[in-house]
N, C-alpha and C. Protein backbone atom coordinates (compact mmCIF):
# COMPACT_ATOMS: atom_id res chain seq x y z
N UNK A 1 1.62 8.74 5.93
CA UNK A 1 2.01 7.36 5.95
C UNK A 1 2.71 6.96 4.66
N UNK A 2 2.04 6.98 3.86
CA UNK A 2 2.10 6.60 2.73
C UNK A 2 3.89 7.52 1.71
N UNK A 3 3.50 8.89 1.92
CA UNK A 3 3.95 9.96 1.17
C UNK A 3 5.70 9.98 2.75
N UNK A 4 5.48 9.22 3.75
CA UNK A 4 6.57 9.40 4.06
C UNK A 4 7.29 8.35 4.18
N UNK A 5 8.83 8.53 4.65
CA UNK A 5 9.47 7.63 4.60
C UNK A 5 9.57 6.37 4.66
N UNK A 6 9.35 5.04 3.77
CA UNK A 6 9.28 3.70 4.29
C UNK A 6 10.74 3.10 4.05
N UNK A 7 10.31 1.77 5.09
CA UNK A 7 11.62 1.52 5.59
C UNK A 7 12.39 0.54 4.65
N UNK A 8 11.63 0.00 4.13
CA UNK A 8 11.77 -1.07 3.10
C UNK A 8 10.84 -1.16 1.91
N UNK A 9 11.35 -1.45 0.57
CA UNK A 9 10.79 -1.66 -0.50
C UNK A 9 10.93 -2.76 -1.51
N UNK A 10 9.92 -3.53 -1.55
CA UNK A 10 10.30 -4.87 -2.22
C UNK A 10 9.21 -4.73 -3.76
N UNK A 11 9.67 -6.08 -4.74
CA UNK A 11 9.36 -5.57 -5.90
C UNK A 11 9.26 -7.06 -6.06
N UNK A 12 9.17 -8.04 -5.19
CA UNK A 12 8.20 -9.44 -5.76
C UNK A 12 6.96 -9.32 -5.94
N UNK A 13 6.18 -9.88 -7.10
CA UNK A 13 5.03 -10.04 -7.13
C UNK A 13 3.67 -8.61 -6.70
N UNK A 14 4.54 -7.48 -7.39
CA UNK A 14 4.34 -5.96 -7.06
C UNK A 14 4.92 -5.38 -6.17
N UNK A 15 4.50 -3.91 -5.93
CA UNK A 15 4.95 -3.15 -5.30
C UNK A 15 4.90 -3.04 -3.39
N UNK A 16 5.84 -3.47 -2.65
CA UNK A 16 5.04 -3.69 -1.37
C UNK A 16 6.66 -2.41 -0.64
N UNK A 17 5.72 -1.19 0.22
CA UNK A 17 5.86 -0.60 0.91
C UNK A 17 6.28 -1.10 2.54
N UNK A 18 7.43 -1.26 2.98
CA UNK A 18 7.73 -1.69 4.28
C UNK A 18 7.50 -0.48 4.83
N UNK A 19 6.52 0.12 5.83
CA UNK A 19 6.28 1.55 6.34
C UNK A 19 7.24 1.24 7.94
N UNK A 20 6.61 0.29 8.62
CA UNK A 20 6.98 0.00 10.13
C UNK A 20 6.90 -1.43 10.32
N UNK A 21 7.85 -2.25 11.73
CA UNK A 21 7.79 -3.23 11.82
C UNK A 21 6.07 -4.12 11.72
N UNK A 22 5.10 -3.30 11.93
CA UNK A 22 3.78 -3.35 11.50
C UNK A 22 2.93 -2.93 10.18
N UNK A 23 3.25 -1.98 9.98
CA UNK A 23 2.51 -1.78 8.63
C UNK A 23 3.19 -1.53 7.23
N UNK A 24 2.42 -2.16 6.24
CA UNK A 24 2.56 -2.22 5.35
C UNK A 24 1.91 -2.05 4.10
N UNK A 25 2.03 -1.24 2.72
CA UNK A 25 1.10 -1.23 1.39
C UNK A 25 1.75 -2.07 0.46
N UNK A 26 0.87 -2.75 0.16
CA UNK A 26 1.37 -3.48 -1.61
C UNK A 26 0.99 -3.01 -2.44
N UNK A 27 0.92 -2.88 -3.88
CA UNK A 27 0.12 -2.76 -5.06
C UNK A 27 0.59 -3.38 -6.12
N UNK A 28 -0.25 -4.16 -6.62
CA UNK A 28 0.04 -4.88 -7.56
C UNK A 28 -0.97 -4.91 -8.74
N UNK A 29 -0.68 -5.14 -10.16
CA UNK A 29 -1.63 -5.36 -11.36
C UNK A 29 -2.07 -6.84 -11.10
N UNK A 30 -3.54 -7.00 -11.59
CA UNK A 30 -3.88 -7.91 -11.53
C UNK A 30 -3.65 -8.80 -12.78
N UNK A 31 -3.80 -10.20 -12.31
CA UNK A 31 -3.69 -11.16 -13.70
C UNK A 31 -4.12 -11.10 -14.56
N UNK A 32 -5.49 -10.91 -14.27
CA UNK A 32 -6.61 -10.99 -15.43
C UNK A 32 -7.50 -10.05 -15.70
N UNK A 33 -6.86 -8.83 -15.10
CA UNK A 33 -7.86 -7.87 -15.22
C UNK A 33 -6.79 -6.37 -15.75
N UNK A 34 -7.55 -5.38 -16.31
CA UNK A 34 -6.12 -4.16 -16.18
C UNK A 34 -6.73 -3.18 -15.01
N UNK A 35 -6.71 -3.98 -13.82
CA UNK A 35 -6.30 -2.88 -12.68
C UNK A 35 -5.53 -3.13 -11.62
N UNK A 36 -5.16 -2.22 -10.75
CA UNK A 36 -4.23 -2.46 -10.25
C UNK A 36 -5.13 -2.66 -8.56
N UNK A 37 -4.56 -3.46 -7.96
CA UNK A 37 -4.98 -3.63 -6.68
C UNK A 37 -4.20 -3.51 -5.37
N UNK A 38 -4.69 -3.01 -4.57
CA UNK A 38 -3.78 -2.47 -2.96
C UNK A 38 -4.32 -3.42 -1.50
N UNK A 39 -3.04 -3.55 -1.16
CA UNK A 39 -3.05 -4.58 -0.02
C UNK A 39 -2.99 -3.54 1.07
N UNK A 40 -3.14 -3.40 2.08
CA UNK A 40 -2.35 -2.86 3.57
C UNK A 40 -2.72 -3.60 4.92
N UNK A 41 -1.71 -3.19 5.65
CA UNK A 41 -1.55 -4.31 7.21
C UNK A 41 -1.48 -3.28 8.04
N UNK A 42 -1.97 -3.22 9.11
CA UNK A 42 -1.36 -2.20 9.94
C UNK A 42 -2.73 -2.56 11.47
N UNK A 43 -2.01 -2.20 12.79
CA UNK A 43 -2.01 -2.71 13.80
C UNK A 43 -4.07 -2.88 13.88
N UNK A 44 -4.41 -1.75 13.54
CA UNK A 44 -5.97 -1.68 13.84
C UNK A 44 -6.37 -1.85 12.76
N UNK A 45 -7.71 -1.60 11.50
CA UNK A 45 -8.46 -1.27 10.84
C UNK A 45 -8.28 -0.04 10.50
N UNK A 46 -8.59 0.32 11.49
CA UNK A 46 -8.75 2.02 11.20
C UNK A 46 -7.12 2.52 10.26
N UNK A 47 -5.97 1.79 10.97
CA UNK A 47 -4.72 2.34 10.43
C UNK A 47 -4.50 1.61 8.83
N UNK A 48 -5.28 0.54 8.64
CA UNK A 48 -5.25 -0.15 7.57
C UNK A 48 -5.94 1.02 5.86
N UNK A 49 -6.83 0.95 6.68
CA UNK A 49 -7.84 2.37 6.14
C UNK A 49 -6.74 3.28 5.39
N UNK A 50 -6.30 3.87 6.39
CA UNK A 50 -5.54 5.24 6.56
C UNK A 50 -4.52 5.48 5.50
N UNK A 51 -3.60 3.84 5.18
CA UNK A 51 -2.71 4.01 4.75
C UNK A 51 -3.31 3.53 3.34
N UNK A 52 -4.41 3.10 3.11
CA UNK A 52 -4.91 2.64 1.92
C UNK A 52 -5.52 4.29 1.68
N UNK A 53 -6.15 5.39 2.03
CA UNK A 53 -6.31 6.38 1.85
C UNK A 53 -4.96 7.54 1.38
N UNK A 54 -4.22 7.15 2.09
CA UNK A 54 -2.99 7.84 1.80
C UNK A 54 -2.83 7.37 0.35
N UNK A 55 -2.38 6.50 0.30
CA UNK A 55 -2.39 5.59 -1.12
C UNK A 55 -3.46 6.45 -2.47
N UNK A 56 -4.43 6.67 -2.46
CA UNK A 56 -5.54 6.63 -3.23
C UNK A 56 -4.88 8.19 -3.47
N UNK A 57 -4.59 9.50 -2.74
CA UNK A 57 -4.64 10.18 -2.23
C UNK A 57 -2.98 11.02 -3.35
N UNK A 58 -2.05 9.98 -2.62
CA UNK A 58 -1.06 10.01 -3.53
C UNK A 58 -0.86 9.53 -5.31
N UNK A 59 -2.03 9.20 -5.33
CA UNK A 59 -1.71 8.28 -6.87
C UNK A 59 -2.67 9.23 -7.50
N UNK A 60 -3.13 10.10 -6.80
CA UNK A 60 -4.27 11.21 -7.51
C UNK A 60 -5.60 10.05 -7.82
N UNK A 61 -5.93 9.21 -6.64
CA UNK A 61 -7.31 8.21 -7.62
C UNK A 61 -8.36 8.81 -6.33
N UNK A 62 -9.55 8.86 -6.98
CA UNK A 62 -11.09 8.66 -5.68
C UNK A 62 -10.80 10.11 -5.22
């Protein structure tokens, strides 16, 4: 998911991954804190999961 092609890439207010007309990853630093935090959308839970795993997975974290 994550490690392949997305369709769109935007850079307001962090990093947000356009994967499919449905899913999507953000990541962004937080305000007040020094870590960084991950958003994802995607049709079920389970795919929400998935692409937040991909994520973790690719950044070498967990």
């Amino acid at each position: 998911m994550v490690n392949s092609k997305y369709k769109k890439f935007r850079t307001i207010d962090g990093y947000k991954y356009i994967l499919s007309e449905d899913e999507w990853l953000m990541i962004r630093p937080s305000g007040t804190e020094p870590v960084l935090r991950a958003y994802a959308e995607a049709k079920t839970l389970e795919g929400a999961k998935a692409i937040l795993k991909a994520a973790k997975a690719e950044l070498g974290i967990g």
